[in-house]
C-alpha atoms as a PDB file:
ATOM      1  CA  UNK A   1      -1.664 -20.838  12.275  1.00  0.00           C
ATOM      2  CA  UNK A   2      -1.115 -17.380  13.994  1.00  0.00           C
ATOM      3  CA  UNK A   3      -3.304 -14.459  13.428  1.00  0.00           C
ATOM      4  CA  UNK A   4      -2.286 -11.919  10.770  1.00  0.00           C
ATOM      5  CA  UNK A   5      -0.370  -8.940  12.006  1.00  0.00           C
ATOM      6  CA  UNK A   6      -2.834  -6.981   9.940  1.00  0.00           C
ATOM      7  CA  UNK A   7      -6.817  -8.187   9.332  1.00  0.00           C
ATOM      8  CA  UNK A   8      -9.086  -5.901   7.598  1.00  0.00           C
ATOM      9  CA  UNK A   9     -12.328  -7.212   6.510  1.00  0.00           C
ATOM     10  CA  UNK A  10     -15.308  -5.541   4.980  1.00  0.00           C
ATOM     11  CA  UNK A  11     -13.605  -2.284   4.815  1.00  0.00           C
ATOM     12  CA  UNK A  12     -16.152   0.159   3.259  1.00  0.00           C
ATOM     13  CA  UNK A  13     -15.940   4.262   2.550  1.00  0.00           C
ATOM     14  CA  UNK A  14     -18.572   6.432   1.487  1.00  0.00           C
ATOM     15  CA  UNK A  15     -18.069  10.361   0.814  1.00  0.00           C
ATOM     16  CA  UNK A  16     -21.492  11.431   0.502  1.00  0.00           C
ATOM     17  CA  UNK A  17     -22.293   9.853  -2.969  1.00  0.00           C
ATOM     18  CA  UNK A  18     -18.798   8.486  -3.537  1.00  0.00           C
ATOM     19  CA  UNK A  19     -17.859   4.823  -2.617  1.00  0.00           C
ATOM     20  CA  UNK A  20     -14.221   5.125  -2.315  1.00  0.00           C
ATOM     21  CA  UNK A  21     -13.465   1.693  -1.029  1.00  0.00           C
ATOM     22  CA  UNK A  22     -16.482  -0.985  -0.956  1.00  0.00           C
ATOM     23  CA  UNK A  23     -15.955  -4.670   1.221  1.00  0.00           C
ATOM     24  CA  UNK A  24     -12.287  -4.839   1.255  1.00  0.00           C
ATOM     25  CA  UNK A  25     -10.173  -8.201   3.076  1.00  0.00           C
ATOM     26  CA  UNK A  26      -7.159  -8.377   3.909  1.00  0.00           C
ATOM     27  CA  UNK A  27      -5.120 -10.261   5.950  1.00  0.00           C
ATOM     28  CA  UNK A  28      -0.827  -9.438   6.200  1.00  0.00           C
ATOM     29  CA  UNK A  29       1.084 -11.753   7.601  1.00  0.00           C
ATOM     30  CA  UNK A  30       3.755 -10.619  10.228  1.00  0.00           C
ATOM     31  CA  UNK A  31       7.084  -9.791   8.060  1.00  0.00           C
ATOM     32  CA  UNK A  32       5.577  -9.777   4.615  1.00  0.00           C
ATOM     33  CA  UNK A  33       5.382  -6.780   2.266  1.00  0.00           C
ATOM     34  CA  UNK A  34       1.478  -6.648   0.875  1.00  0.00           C
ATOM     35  CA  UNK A  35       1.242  -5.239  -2.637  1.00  0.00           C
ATOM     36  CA  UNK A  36      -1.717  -3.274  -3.256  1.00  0.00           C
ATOM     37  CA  UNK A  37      -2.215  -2.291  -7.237  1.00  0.00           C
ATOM     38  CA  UNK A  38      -4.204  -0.241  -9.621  1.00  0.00           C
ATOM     39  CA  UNK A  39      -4.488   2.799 -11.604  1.00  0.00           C
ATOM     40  CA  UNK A  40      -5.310   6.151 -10.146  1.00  0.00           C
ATOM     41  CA  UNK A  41      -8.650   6.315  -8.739  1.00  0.00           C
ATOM     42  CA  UNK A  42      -8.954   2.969  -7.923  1.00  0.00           C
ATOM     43  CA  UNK A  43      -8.713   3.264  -3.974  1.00  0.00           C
ATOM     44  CA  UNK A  44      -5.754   2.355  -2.815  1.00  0.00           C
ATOM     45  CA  UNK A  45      -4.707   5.468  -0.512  1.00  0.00           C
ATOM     46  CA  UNK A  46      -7.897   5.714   0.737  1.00  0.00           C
ATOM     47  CA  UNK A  47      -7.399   1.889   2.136  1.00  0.00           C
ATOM     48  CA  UNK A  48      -4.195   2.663   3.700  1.00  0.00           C
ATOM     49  CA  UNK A  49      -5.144   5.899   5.221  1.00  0.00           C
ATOM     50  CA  UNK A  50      -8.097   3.398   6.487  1.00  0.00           C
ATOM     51  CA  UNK A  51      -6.176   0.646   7.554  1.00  0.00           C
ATOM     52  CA  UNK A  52      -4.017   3.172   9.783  1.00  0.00           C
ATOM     53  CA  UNK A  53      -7.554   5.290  10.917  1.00  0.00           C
ATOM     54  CA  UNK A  54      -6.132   8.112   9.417  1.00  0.00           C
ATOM     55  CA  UNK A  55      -9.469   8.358   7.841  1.00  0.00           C
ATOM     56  CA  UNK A  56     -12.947   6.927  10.072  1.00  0.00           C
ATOM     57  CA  UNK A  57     -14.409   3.742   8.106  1.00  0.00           C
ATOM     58  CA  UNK A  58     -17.732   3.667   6.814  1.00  0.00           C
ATOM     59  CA  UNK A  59     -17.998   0.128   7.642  1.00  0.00           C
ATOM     60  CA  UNK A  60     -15.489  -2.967   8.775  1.00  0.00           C
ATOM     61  CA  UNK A  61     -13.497  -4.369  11.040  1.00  0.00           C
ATOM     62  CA  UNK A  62      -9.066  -3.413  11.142  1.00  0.00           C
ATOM     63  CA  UNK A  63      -7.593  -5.766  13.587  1.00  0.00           C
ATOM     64  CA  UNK A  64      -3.991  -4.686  14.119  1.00  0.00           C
ATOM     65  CA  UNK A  65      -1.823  -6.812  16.640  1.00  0.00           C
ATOM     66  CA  UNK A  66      -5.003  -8.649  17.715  1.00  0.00           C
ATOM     67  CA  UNK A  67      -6.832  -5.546  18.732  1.00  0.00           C
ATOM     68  CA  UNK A  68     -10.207  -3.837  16.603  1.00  0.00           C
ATOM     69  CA  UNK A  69      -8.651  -0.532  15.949  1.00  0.00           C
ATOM     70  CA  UNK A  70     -12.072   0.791  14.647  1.00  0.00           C
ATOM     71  CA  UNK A  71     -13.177   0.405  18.480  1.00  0.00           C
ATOM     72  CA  UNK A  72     -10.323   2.206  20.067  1.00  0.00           C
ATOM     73  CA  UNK A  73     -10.593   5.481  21.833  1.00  0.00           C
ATOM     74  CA  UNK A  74      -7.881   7.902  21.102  1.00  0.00           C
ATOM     75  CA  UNK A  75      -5.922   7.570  24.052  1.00  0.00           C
ATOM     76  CA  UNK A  76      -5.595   3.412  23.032  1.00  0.00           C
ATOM     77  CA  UNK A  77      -5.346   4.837  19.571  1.00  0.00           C
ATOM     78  CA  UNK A  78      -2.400   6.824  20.047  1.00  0.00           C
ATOM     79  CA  UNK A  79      -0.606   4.369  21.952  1.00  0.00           C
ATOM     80  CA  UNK A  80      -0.932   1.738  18.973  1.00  0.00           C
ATOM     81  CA  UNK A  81       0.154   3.967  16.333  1.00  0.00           C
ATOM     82  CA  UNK A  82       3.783   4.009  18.084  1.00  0.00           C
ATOM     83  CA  UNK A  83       3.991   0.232  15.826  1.00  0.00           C
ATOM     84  CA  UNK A  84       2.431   1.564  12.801  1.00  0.00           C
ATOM     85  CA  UNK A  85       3.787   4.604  10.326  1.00  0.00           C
ATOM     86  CA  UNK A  86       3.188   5.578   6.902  1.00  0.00           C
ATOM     87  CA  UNK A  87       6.009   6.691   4.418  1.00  0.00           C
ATOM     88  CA  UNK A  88       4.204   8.911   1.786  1.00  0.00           C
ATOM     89  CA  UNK A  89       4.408   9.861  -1.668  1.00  0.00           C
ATOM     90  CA  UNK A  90       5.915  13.194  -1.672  1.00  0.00           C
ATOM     91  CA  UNK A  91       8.959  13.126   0.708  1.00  0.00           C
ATOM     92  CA  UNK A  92       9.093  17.621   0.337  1.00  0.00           C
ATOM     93  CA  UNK A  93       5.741  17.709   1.295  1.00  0.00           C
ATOM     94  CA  UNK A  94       5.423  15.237   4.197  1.00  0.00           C
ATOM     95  CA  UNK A  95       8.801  16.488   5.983  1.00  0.00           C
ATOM     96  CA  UNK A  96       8.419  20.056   7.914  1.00  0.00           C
ATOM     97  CA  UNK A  97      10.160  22.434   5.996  1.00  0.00           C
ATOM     98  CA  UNK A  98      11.250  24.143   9.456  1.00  0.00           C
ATOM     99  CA  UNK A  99      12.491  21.206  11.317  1.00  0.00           C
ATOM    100  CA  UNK A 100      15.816  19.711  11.113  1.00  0.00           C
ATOM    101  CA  UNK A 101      16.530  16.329  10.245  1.00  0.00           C
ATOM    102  CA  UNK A 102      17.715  15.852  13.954  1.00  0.00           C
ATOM    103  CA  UNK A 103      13.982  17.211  15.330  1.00  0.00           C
ATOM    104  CA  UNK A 104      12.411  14.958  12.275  1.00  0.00           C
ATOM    105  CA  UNK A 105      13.377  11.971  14.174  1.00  0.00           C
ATOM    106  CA  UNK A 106      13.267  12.724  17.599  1.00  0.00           C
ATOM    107  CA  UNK A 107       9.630  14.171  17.489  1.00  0.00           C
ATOM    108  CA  UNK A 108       7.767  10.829  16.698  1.00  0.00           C
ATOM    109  CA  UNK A 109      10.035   9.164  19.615  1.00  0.00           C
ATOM    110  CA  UNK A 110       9.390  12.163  22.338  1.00  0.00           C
ATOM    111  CA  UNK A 111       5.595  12.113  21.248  1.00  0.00           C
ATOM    112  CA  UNK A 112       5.731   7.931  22.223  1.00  0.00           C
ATOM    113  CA  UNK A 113       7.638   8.679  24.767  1.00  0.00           C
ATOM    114  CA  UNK A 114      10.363   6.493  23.418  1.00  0.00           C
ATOM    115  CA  UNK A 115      13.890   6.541  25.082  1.00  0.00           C
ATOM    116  CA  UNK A 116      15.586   8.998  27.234  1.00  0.00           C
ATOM    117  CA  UNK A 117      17.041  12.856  25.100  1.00  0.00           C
ATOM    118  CA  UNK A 118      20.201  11.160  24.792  1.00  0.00           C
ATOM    119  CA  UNK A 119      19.143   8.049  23.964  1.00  0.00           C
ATOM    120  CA  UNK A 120      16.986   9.533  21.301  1.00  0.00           C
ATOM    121  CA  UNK A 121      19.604  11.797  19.730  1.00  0.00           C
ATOM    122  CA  UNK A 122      21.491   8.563  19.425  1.00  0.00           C
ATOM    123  CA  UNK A 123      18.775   6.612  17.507  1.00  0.00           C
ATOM    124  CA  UNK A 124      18.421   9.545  14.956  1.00  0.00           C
ATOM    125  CA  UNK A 125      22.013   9.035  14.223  1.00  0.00           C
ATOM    126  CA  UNK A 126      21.639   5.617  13.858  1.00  0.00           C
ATOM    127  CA  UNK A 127      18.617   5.884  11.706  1.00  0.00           C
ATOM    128  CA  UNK A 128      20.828   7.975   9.371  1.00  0.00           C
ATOM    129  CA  UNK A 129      23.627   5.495   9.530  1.00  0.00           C
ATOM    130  CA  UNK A 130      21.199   3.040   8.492  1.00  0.00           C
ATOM    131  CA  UNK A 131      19.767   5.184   5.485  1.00  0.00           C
ATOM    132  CA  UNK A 132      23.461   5.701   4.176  1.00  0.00           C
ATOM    133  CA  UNK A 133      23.174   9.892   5.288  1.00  0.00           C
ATOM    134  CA  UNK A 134      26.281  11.313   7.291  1.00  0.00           C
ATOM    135  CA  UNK A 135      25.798  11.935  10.620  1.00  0.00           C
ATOM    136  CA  UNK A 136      26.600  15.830   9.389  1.00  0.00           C
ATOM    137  CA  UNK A 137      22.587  15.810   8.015  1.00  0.00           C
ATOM    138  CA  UNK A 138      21.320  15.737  11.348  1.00  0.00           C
ATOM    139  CA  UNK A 139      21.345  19.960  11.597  1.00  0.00           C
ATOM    140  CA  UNK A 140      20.446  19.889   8.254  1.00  0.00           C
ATOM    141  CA  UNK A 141      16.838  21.094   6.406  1.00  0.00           C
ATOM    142  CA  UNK A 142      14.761  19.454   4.128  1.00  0.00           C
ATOM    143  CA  UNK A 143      15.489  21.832   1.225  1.00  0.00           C
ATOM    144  CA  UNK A 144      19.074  21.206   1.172  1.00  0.00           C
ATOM    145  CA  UNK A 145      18.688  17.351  -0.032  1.00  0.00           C
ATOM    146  CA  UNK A 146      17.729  15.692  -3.318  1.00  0.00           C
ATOM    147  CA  UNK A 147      14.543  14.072  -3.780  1.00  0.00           C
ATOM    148  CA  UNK A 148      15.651  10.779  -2.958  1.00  0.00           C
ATOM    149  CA  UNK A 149      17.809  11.475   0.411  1.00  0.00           C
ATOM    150  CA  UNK A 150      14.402  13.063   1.366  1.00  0.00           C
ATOM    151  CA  UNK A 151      13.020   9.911   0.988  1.00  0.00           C
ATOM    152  CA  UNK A 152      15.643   8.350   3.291  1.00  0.00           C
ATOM    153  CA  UNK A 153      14.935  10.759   5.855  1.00  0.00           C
ATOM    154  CA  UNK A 154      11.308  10.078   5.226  1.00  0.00           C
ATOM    155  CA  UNK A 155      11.707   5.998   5.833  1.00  0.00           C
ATOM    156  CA  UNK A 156      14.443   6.944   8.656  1.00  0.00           C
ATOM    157  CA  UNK A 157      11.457   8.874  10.704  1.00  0.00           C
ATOM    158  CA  UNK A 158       8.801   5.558   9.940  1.00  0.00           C
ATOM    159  CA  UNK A 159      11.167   3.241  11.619  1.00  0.00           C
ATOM    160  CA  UNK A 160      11.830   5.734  14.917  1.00  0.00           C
ATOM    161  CA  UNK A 161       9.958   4.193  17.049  1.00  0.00           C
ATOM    162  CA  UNK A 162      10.727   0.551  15.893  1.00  0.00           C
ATOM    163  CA  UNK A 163       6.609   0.063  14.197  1.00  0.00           C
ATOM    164  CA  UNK A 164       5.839  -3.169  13.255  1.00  0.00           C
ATOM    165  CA  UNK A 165       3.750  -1.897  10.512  1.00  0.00           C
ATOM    166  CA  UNK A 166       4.696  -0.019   7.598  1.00  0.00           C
ATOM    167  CA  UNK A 167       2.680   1.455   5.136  1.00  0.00           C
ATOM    168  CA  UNK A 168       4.551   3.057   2.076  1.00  0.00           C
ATOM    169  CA  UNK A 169       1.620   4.878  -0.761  1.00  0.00           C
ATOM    170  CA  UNK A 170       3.675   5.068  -3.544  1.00  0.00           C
ATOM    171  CA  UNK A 171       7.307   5.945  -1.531  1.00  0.00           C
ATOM    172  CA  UNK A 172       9.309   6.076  -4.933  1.00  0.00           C
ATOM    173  CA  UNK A 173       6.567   7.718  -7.724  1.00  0.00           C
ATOM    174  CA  UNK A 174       7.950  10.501  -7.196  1.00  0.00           C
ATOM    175  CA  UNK A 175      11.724  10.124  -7.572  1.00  0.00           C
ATOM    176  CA  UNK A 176      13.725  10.002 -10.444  1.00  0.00           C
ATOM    177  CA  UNK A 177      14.189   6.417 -11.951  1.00  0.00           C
ATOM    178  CA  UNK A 178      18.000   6.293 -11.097  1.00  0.00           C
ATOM    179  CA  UNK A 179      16.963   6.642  -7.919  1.00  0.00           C
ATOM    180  CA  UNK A 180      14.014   4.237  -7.288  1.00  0.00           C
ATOM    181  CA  UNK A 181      16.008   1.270  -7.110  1.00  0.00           C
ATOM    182  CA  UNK A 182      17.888   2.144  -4.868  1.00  0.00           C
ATOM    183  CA  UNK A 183      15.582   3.696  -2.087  1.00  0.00           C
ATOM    184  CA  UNK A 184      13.632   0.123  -3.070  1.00  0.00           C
ATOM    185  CA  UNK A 185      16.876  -2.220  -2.447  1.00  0.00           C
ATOM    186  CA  UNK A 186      16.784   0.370   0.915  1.00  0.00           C
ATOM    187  CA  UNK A 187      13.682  -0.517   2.250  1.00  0.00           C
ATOM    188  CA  UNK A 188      13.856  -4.055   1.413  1.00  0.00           C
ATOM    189  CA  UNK A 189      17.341  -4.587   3.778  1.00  0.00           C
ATOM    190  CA  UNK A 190      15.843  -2.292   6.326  1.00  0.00           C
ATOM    191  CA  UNK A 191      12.340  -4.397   6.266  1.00  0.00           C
ATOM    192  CA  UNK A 192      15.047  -7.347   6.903  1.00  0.00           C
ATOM    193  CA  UNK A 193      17.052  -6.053   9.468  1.00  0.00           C
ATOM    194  CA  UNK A 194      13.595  -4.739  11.475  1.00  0.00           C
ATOM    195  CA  UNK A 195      11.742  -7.831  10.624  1.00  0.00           C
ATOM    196  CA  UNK A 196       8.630  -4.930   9.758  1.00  0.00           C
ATOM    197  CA  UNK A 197       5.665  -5.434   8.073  1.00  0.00           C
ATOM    198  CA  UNK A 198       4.713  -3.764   4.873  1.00  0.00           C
ATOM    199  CA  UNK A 199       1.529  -2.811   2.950  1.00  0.00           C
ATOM    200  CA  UNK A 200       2.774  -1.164  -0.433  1.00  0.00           C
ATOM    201  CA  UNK A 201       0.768   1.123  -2.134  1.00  0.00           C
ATOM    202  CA  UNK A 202       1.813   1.607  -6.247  1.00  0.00           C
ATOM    203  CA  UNK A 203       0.355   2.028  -9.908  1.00  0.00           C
ATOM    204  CA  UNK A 204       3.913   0.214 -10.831  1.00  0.00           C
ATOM    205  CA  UNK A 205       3.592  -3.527 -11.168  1.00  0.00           C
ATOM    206  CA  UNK A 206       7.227  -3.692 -12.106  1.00  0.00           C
ATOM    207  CA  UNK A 207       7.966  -1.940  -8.549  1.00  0.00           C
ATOM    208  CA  UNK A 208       5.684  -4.206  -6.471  1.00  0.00           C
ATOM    209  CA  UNK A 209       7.043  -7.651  -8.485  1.00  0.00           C
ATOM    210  CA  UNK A 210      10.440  -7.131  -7.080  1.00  0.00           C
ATOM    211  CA  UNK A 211       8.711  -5.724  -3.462  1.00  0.00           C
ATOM    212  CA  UNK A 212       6.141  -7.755  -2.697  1.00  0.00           C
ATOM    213  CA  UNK A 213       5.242 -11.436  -1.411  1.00  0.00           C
ATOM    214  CA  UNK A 214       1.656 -10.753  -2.134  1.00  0.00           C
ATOM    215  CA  UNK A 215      -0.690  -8.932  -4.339  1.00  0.00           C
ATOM    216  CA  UNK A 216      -4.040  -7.749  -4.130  1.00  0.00           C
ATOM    217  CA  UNK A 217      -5.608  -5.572  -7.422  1.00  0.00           C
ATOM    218  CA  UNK A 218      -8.136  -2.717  -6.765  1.00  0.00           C
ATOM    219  CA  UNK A 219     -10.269  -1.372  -9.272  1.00  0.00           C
ATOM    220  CA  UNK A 220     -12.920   1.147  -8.343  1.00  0.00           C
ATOM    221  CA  UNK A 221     -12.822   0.637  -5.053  1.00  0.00           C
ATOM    222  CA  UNK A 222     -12.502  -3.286  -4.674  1.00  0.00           C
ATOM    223  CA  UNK A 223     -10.044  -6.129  -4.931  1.00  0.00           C
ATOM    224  CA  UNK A 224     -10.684  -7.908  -8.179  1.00  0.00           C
ATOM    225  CA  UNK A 225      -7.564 -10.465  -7.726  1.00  0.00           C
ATOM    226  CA  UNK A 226      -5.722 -11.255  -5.086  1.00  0.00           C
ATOM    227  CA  UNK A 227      -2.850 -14.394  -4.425  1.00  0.00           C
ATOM    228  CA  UNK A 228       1.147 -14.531  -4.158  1.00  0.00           C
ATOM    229  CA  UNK A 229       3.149 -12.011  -6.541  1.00  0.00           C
ATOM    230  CA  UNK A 230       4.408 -14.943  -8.576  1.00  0.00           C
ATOM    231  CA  UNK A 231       0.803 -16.643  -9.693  1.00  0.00           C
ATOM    232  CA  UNK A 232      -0.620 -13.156 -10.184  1.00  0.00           C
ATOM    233  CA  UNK A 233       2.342 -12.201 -12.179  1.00  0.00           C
ATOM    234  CA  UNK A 234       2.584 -15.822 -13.981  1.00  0.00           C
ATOM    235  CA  UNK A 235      -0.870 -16.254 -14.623  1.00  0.00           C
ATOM    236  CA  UNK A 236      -3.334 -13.524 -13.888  1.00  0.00           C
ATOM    237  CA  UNK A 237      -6.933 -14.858 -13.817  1.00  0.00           C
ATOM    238  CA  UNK A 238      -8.907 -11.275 -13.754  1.00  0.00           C
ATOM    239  CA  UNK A 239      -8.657  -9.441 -17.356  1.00  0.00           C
ATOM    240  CA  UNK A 240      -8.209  -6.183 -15.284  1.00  0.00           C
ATOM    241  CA  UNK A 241      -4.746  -7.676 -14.034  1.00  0.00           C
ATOM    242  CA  UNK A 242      -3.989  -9.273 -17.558  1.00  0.00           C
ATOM    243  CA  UNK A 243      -4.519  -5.814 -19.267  1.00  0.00           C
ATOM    244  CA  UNK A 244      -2.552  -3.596 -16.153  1.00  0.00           C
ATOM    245  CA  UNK A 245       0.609  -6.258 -16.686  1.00  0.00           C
ATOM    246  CA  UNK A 246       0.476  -5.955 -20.695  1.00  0.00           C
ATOM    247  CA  UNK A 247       0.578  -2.607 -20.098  1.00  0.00           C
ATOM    248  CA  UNK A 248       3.793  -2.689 -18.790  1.00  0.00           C
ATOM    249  CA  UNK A 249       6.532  -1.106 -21.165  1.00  0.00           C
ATOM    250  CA  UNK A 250       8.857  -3.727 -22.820  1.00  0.00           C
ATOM    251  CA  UNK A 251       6.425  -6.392 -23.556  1.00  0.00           C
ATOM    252  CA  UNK A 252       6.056  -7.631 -26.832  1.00  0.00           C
ATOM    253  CA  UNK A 253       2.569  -5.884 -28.653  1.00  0.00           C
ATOM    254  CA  UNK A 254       0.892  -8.988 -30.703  1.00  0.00           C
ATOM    255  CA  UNK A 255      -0.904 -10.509 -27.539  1.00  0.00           C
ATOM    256  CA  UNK A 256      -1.492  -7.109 -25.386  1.00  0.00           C
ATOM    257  CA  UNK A 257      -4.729  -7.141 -23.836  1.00  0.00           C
ATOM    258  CA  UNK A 258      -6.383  -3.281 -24.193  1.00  0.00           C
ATOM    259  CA  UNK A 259      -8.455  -1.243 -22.267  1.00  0.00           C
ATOM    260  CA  UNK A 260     -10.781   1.620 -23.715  1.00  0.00           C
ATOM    261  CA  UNK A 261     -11.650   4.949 -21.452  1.00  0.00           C
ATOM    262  CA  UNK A 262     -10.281   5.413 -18.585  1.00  0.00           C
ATOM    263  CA  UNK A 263     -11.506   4.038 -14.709  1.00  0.00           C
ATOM    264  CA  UNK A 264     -15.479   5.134 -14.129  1.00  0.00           C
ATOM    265  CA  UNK A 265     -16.649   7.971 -11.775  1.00  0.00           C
ATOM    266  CA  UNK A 266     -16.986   6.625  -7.909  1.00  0.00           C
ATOM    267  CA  UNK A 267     -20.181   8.963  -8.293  1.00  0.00           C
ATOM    268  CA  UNK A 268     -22.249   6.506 -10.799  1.00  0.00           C
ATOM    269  CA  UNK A 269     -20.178   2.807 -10.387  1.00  0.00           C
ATOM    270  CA  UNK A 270     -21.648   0.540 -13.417  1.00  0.00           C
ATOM    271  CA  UNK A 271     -24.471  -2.087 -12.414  1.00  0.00           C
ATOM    272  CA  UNK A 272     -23.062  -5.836 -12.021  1.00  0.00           C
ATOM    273  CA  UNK A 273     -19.267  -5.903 -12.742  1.00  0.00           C
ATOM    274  CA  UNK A 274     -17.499  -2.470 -12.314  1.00  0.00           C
ATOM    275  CA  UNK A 275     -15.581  -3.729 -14.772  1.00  0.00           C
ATOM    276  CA  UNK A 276     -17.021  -4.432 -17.634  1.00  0.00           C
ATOM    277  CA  UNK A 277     -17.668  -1.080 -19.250  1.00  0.00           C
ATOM    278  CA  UNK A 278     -13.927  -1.786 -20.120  1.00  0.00           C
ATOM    279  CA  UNK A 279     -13.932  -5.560 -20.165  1.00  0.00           C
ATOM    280  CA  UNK A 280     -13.100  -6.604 -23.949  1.00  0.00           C
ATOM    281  CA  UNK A 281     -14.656 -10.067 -22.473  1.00  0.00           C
ATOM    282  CA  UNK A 282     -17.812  -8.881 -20.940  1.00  0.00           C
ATOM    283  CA  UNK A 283     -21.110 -10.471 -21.938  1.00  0.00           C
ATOM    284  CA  UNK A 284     -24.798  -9.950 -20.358  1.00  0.00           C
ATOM    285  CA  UNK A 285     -24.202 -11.669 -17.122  1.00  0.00           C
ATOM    286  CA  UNK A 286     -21.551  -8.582 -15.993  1.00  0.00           C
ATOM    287  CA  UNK A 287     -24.308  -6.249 -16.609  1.00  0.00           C
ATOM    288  CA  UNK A 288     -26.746  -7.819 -14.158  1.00  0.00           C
ATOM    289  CA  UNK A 289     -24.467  -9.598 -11.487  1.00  0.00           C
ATOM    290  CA  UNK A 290     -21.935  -8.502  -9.841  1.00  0.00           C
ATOM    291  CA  UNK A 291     -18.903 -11.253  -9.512  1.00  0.00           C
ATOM    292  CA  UNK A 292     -17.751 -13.180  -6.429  1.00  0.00           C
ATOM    293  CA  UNK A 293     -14.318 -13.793  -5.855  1.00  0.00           C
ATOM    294  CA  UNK A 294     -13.512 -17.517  -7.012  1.00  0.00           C
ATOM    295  CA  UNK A 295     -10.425 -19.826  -5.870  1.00  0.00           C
ATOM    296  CA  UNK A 296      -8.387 -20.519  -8.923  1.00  0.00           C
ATOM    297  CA  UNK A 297      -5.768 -22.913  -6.715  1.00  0.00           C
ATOM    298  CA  UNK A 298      -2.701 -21.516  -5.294  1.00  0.00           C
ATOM    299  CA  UNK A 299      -3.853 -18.995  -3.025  1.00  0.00           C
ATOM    300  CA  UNK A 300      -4.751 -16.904  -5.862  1.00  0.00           C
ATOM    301  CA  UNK A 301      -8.504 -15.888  -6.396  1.00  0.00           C
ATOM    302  CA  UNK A 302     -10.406 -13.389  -8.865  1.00  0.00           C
ATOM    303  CA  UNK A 303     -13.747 -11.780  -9.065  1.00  0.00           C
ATOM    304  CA  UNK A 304     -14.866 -13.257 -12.714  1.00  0.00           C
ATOM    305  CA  UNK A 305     -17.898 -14.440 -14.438  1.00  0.00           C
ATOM    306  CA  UNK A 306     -15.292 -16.232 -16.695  1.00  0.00           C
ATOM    307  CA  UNK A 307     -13.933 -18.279 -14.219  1.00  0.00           C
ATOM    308  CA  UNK A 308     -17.159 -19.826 -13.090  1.00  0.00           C
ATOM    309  CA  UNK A 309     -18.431 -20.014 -16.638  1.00  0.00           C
ATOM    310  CA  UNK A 310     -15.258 -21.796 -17.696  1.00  0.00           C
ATOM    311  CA  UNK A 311     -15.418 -24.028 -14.709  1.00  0.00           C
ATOM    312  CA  UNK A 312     -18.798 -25.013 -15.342  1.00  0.00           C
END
């Protein structure tokens, strides 16, 4: 079996007092789209800002096309972040208010040196032909678009310089529903047609069901479950993941699983299990011991007392 496009293991972050991220694997296969879930807080953007060095690790090893990015210097740095982009949240604020659409996509192709001026003037249009803008948008500003042709523009600059790696934190939170799905149905064909892979970033399980071929769930800074979208979705073996997916608007309310409070300081994480200041199932073994991540068949695993109790 090849080696994952994408290999993180034992990714740590400290800010002074503040674990942001503790011991996080993961391993992406080339072509998949990677769902990474939880609620605000729980770590995700600081992983993918990680994952790309955006932000220096504490601790861990990100092996990108083979190679330790932690070790590069910034010359080999720069070079490999020509196959890996980020599409973020807020498509206003990530897009330079003074540039054009036309200098939004050149730019990340003349700073890779990608292509001839011509030949890079003819990708932007193409780009925008792809993202369903006229060609007319390329003299155009970001202030003169909706929130979701932003968006387009946004994913239209990721893919310039033809990255094998995409990481989207939460490209669709901030659009208006109408819109969502169909940026989402966008970035699925384009994913397609550039055979690129993803790591997606969102609070919304609904949005990362349809997305995603695999899912890993954070919770204070760690992944409590991990395995392929449909086991997680079918059968979800942490309660963290059972109460974040009866959460979910629509579902019927006799057999909800609830959560109290909301996700603990990174300043004072809770002894044993993070979780179980909020676990309705928690009993004295959370407090003491924190939980290793168990196989539960499937290539799904969770980090549960429960599951070696019941397996016992």
């Amino acid at each position: 079996m090849s080696e994952p496009l994408l290999n993180v293991t034992g990714l740590s972050k400290s800010f002074s007092a503040v674990q942001a991220v503790r011991g996080v694997d993961l391993a992406i296969p080339k072509g998949s789209t990677f769902g990474l879930v939880g609620e605000s807080g729980s770590g995700k953007s600081t992983t993918a800002r990680l994952v790309l060095r955006l932000i220096e690790p504490t601790s861990g090893e990100i092996r990108f096309r083979g190679r330790d990015l932690s070790k590069l210097g910034a010359a080999a740095l720069r070079a490999e972040r020509r196959h890996m982009q980020m599409i973020f949240q807020d498509p206003f604020g990530s897009l330079n208010p003074r540039m054009s659409v036309r200098e939004t996509l050149v730019e990340p192709q003349l700073v890779h040196g990608v292509g001839t001026p011509d030949e890079r003037v003819r990708t932007a249009a193409r780009l925008l032909d792809e993202v369903s803008l006229p060609q007319a948008a390329l003299d155009r500003f970001p202030h003169e678009f909706s929130g979701g042709q932003r968006q387009r523009i946004a994913i239209a600059r990721a893919l310039a310089t033809n990255p094998e790696l995409i990481v989207a934190d939460e490209p669709v939170s901030a659009l208006d529903v109408s819109v969502q799905a169909q940026v989402l149905n966008l970035m699925r064909d384009l994913q397609d047609r550039h055979n690129t892979t993803m790591l997606f970033i969102s609070h919304d399980l609904r949005v990362v069901r349809f997305m995603c071929d695999e899912i890993a769930v954070m919770y204070l800074g760690e992944i409590v479950e991990q395995g392929p979208s449909a086991r997680v979705y079918g059968a979800p073996a942490h309660p963290y993941t059972k109460a974040l997916l009866d959460s979910v608007p629509g579902k019927g309310q006799e057999k909800r699983a609830r959560l109290s409070g909301e996700i603990p300081s990174a300043h004072a994480i809770p002894s044993g299990c993070a979780f179980r200041t909020r676990c309705p199932l928690a009993f004295d073994r959370c407090t003491r011991e924190a939980p290793a991540m168990h196989e539960t068949g499937g290539g799904q695993r969770a980090a549960c007392h429960l599951l070696e109790e019941r397996a016992a």
